[in-house]
Structures are given as structure tokens and as C-alpha cells.
C-alpha atoms as a PDB file:
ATOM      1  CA  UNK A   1    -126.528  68.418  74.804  1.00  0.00           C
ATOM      2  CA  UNK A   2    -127.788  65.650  76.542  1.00  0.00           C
ATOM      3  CA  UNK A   3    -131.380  63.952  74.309  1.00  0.00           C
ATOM      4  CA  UNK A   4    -133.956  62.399  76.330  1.00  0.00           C
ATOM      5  CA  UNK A   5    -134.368  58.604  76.082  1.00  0.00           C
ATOM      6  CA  UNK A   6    -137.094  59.139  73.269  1.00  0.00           C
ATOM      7  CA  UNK A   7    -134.386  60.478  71.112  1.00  0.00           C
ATOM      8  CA  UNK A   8    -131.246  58.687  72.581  1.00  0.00           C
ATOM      9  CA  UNK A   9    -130.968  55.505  71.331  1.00  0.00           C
ATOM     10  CA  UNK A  10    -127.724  54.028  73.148  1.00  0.00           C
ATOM     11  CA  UNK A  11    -128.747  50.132  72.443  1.00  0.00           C
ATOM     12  CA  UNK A  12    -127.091  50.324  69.570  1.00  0.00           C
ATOM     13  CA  UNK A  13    -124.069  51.830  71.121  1.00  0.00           C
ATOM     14  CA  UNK A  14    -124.555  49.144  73.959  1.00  0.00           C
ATOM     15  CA  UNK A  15    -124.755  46.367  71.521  1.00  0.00           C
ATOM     16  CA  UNK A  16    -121.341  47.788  69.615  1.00  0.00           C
ATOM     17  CA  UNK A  17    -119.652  47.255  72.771  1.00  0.00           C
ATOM     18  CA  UNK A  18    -121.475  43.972  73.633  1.00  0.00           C
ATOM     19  CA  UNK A  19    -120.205  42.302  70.469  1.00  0.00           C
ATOM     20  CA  UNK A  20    -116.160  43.544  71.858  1.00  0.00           C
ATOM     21  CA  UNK A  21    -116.423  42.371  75.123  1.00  0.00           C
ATOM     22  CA  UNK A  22    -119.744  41.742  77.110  1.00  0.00           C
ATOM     23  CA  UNK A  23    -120.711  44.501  79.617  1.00  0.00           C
ATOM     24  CA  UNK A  24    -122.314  43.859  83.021  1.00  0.00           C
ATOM     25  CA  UNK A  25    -125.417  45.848  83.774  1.00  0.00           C
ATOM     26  CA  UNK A  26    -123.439  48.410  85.585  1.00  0.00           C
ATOM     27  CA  UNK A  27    -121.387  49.022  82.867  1.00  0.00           C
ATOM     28  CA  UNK A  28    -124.245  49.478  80.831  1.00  0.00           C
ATOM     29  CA  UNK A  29    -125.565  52.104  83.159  1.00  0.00           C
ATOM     30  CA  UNK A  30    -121.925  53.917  82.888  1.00  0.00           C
ATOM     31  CA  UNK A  31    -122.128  53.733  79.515  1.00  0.00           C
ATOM     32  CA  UNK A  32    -125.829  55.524  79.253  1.00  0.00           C
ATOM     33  CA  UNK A  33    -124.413  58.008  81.541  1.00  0.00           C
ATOM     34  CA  UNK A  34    -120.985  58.909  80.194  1.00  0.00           C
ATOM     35  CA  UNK A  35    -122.198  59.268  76.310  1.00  0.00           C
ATOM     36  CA  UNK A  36    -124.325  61.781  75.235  1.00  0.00           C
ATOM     37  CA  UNK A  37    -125.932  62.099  71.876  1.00  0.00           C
ATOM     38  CA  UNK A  38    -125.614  64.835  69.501  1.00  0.00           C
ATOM     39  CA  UNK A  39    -127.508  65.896  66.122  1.00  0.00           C
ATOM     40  CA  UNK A  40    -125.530  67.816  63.202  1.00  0.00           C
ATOM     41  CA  UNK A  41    -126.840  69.198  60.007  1.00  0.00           C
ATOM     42  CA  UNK A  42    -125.170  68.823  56.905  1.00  0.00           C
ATOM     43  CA  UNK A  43    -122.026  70.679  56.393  1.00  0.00           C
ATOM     44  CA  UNK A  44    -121.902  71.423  60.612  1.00  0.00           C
ATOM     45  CA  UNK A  45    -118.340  70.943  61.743  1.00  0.00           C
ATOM     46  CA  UNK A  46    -117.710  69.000  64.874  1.00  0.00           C
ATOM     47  CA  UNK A  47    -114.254  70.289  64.856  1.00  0.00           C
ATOM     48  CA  UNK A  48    -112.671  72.936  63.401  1.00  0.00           C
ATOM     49  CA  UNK A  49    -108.903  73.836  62.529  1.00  0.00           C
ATOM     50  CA  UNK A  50    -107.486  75.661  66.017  1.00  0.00           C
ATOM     51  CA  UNK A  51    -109.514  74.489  68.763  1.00  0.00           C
ATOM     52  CA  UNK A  52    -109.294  71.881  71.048  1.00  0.00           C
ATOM     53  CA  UNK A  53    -111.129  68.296  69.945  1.00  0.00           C
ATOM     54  CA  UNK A  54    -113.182  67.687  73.227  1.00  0.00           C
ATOM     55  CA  UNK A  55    -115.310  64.821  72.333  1.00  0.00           C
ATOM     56  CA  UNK A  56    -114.362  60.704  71.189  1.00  0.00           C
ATOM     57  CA  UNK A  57    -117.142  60.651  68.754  1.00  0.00           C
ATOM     58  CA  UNK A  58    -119.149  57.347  67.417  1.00  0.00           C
ATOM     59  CA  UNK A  59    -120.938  57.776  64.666  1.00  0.00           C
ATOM     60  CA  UNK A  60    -125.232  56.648  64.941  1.00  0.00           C
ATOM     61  CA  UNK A  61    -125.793  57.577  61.810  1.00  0.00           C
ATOM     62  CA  UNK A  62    -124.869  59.764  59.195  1.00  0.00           C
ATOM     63  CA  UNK A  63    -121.667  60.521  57.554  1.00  0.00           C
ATOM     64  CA  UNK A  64    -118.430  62.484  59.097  1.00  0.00           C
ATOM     65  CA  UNK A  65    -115.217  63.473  57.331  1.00  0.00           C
ATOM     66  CA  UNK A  66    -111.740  64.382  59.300  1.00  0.00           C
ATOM     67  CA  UNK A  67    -109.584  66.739  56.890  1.00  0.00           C
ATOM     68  CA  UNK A  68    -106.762  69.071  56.558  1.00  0.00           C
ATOM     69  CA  UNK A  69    -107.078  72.399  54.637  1.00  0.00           C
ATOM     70  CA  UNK A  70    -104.091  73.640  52.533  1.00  0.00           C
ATOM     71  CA  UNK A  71    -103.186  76.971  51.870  1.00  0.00           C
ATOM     72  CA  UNK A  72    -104.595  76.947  48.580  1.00  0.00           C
ATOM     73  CA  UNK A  73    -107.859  76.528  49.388  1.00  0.00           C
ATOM     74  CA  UNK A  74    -107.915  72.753  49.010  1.00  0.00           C
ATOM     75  CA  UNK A  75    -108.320  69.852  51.369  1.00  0.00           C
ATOM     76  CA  UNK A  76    -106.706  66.500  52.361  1.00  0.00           C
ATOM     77  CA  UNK A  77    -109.429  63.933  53.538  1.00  0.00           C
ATOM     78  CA  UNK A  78    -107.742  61.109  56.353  1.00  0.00           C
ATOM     79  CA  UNK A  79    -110.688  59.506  57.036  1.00  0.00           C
ATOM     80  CA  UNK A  80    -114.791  58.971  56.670  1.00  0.00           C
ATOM     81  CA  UNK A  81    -116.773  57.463  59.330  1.00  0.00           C
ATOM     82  CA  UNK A  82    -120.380  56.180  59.333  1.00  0.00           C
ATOM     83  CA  UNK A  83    -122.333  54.109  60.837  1.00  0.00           C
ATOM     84  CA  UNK A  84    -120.569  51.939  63.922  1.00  0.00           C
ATOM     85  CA  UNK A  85    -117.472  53.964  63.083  1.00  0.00           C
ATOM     86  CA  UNK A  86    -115.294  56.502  65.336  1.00  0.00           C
ATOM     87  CA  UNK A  87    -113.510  59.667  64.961  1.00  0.00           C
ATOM     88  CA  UNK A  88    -111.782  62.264  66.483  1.00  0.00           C
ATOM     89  CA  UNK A  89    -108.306  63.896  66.299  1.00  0.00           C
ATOM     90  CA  UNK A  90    -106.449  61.738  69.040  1.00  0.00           C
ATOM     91  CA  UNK A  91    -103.792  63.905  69.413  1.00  0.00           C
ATOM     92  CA  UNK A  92    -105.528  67.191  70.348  1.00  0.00           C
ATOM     93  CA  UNK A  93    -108.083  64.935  72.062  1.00  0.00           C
ATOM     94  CA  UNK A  94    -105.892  63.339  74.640  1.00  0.00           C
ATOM     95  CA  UNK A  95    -102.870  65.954  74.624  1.00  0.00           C
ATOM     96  CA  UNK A  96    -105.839  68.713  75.238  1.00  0.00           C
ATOM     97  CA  UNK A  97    -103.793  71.027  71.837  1.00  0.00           C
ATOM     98  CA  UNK A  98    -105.504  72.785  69.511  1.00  0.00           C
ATOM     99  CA  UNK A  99    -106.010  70.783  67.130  1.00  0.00           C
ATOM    100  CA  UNK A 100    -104.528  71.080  62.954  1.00  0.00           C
ATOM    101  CA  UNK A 101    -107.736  69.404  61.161  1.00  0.00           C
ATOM    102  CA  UNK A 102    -111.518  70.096  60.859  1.00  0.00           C
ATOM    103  CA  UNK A 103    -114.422  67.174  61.450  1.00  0.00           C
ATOM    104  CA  UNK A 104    -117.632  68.490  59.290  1.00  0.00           C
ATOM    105  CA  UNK A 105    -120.316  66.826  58.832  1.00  0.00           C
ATOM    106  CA  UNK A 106    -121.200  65.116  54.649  1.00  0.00           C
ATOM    107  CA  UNK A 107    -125.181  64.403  55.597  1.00  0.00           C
ATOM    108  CA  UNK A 108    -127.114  64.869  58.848  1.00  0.00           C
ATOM    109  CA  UNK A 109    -125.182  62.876  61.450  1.00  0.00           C
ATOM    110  CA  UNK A 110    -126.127  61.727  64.739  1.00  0.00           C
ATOM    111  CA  UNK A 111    -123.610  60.818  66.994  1.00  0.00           C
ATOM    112  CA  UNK A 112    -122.742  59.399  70.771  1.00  0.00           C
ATOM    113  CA  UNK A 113    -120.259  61.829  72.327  1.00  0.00           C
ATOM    114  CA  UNK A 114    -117.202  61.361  75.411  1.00  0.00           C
ATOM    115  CA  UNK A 115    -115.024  63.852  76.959  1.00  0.00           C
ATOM    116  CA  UNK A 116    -111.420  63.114  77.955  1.00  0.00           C
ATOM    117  CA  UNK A 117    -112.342  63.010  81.473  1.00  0.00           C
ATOM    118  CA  UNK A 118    -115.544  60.993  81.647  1.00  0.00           C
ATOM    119  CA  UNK A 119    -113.271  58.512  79.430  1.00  0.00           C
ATOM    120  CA  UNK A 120    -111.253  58.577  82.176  1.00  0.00           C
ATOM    121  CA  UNK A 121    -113.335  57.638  84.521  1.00  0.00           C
ATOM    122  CA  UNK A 122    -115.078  54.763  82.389  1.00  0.00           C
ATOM    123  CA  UNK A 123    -111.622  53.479  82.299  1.00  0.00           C
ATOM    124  CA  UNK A 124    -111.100  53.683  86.337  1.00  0.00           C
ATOM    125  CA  UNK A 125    -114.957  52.846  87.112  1.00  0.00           C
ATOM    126  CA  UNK A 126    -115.079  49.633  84.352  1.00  0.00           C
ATOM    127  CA  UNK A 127    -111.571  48.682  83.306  1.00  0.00           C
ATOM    128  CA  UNK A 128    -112.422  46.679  80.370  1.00  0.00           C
ATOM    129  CA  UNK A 129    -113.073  50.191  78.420  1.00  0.00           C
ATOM    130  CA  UNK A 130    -109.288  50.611  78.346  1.00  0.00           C
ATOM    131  CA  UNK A 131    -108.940  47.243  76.840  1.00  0.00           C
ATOM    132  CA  UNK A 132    -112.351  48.125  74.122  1.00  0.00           C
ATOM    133  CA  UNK A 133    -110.055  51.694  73.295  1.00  0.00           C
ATOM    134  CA  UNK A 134    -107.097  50.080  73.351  1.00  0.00           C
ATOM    135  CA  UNK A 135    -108.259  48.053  70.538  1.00  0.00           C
ATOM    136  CA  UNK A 136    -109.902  50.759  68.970  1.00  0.00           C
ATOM    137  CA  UNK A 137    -106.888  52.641  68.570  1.00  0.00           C
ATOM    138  CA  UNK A 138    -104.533  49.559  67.054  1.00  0.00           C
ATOM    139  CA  UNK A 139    -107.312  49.180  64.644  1.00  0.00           C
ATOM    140  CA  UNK A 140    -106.715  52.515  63.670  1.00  0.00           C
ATOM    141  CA  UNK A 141    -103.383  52.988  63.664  1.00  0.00           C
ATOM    142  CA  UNK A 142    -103.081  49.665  61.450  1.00  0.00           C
ATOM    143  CA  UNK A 143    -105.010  51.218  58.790  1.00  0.00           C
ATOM    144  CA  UNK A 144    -103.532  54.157  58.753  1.00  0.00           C
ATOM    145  CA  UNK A 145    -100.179  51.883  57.997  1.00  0.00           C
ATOM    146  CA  UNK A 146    -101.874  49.899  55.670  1.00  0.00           C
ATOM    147  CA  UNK A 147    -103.260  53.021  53.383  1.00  0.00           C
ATOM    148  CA  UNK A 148     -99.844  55.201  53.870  1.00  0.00           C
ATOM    149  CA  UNK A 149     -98.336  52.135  52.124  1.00  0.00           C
ATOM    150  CA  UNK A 150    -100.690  52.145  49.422  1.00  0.00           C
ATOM    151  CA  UNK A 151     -99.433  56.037  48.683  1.00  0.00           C
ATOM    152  CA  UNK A 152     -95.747  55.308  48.641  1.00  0.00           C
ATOM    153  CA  UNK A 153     -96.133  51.967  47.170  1.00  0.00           C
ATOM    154  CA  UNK A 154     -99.688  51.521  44.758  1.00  0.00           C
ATOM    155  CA  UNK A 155    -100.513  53.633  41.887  1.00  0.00           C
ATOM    156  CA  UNK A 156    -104.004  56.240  41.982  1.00  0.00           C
ATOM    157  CA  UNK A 157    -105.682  53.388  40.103  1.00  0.00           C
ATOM    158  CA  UNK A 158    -104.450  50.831  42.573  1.00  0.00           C
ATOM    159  CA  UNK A 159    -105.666  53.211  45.641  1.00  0.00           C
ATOM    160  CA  UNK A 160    -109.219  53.621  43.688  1.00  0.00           C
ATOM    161  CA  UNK A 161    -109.471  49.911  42.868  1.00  0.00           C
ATOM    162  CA  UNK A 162    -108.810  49.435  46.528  1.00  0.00           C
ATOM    163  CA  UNK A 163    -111.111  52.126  47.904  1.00  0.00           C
ATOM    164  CA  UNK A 164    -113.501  50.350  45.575  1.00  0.00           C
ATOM    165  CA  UNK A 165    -112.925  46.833  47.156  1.00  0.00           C
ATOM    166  CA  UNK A 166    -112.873  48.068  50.560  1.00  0.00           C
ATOM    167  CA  UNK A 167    -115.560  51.048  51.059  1.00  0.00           C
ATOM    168  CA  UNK A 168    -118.110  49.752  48.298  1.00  0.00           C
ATOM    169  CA  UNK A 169    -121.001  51.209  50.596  1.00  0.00           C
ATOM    170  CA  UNK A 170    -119.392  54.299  50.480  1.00  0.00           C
ATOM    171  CA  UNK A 171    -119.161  54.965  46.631  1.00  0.00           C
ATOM    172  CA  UNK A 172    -123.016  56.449  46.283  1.00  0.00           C
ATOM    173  CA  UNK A 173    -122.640  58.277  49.781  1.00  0.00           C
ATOM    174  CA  UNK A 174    -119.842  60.640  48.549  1.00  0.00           C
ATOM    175  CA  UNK A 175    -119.088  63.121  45.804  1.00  0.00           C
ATOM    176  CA  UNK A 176    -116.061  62.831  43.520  1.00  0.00           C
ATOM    177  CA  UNK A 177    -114.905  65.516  45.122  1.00  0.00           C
ATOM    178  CA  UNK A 178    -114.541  63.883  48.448  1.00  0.00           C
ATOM    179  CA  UNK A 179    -113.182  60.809  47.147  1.00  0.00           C
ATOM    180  CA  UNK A 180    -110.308  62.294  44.865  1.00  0.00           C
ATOM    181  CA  UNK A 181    -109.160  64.443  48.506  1.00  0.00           C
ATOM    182  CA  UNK A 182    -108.784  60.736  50.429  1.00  0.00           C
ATOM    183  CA  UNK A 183    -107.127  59.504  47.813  1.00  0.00           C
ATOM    184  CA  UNK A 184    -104.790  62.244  47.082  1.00  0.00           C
ATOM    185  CA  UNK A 185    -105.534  63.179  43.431  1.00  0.00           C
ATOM    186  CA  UNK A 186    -107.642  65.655  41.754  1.00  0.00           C
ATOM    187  CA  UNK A 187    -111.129  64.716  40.281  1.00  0.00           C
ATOM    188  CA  UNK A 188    -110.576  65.072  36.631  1.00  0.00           C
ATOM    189  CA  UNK A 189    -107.658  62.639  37.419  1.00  0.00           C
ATOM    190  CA  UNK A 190    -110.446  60.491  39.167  1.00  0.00           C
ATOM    191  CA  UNK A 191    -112.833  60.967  36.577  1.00  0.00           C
ATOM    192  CA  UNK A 192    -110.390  59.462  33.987  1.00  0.00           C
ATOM    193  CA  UNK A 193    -109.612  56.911  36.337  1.00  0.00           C
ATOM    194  CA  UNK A 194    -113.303  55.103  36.520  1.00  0.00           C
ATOM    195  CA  UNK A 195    -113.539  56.188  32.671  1.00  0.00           C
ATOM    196  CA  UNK A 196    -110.643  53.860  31.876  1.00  0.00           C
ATOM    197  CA  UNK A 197    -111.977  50.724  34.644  1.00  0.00           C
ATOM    198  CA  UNK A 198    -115.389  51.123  32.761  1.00  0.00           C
ATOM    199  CA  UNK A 199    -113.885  50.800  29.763  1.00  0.00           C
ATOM    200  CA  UNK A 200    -111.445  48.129  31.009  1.00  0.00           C
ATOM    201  CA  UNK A 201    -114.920  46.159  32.230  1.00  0.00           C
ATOM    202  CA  UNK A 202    -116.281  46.296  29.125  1.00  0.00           C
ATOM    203  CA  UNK A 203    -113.676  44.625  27.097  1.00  0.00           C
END
């Protein structure tokens, strides 16, 4: 669903860009054209377990989650993404697979959408997009090496300490719940977790 420019503000996804690598005025204009904004309520997936992922998704505003369910009825969170942040499940995204994980929405999000193919052809019509998602991408994948060594190698207090230290913006945005499924513990565990740093602080 495509907004009209009352309701589409792409400056800001202009300006993300910008600050990467400047864009000419026609890549601007490719830009305006190839994204299209979307609006989702709280709780409205974006993805769900089984179909394919369709869209590279940057996030406006608002707050996105990327999980997996378990059999159990539980969840594993990978990531969050707010504002100036991206998300999608790149493997069912550029491999065109149904995809294993769900995107939902954790408050009303508004987001800048691409399809594989008009990625594509940002990447044939303005080159330096591959080199802007090529970066993307290594940013990525080096935090997801930095935080699957902090779960074979840190303690749950180390990983909350460091969630702490690097997502403080996040803390008030999401529920105990949410945090204790990134960080791969349960929320009574979490609970006693920030029970024992407050006490720590206070000695």
C-alpha cells in the first residue's frame, strides 16, 4: 500500500542513506519510488511462520520483533528493531522459501517497505545500493556473532548487564516478557536477575 506524500515521509529514509553514502538526485527519486510505506497496529504480524518474507523492511517508527515459536507454546526473540533499524528474514527473503519465524509488531509501527525485485533493480539502476546492503548485512551478521558468543561464553547476568549497556533505550519500550525470550531465560529468572543488580547497586 503505497501512502500519499502527506503521509509518506521518505526524508528520513533519504537522510539514513545520505549519512552511508551520499545519493544523487536520481537516486533519490529511485529511492521515493522503490519504497513504499506501511502502517501496523500493535500485535499485526508482518511475517508469519510458513510464508514467504516479501518485503526488506526499515523501521519509521515503532517497534518490531523477529521470533521463533517452539512447540510448547513459547518463543525465541533474535532481534528488535526501531527506529533507523532493519529487519526481515534474509533467508526466505532472498531464497524466495517459506520462511521458519514470525515479524509482529510490539507498538504501532510504521515502516518503509522493498521487494526482492525492486531491490534488484535499485542495485542495477544505482549501484552504490549494493555497496549500502552490503554493509547492512556485515553489520548484521557481526552482531549476530558477537551475541551467539555471549550465549556460549557469558552468564544470563552477563547477557542482561550487556543488553543493559547496549539497548538502554529499549528497557521501558519492552515487557519482561520480551526481554527474558532475547535473552534466552525465563522471566522469574529475569526478575531475580535485576532484583540481585538492584541490590548489588545499593551496596
Amino acid at each position: 500500500m503505497n501512502s500519499n506524500k502527506k503521509d509518506n515521509p521518505v526524508s528520513v529514509l533519504l537522510n539514513y542513506f545520505d549519512r552511508m553514502i551520499e545519493l544523487s538526485s536520481e537516486e533519490r527519486e529511485l529511492v521515493t519510488s522503490k519504497f513504499h510505506w506501511r502502517q501496523y497496529k500493535k500485535h499485526q504480524f508482518i511475517l508469519q511462520e510458513g510464508d514467504i518474507c516479501r518485503h526488506f523492511n526499515f523501521v519509521l517508527n515503532g517497534c518490531l520483533r523477529i521470533y521463533k515459536s517452539t512447540e510448547s507454546g513459547g518463543i525465541h526473540i533474535l532481534q528488535f528493531a526501531v527506529e533507523n533499524w532493519w529487519i526481515n528474514d534474509i533467508n526466505s527473503f532472498h531464497k524466495q522459501k517459506p520462511s521458519v519465524l514470525n515479524i509482529d509488531a510490539i507498538e504501532e509501527t510504521e515502516i518503509f517497505q522493498i521487494t526482492l525485485d525492486d531491490l534488484k533493480d535499485l542495485y542495477l539502476k544505482a549501484p552504490k545500493f549494493e555497496r549500502i546492503f552490503r554493509i547492512l548485512v556485515e553489520n548484521a551478521y557481526f552482531k549476530l556473532q558477537e551475541r551467539l558468543l555471549l550465549n556460549i561464553s557469558s552468564t544470563a547476568e552477563d547477557r542482561y548487564c550487556y543488553f543493559c549497556d547496549t539497548y538502554p533505550y529499549l528497557l521501558q519500550r519492552l515487557s519482561q516478557i520480551q526481554i527474558a525470550a532475547y535473552l534466552g531465560i525465563t522471566p522469574e529468572f529475569l526478575s531475580k536477575i535485576k532484583k540481585k543488580s538492584l541490590l548489588g547497586g545499593a551496596s
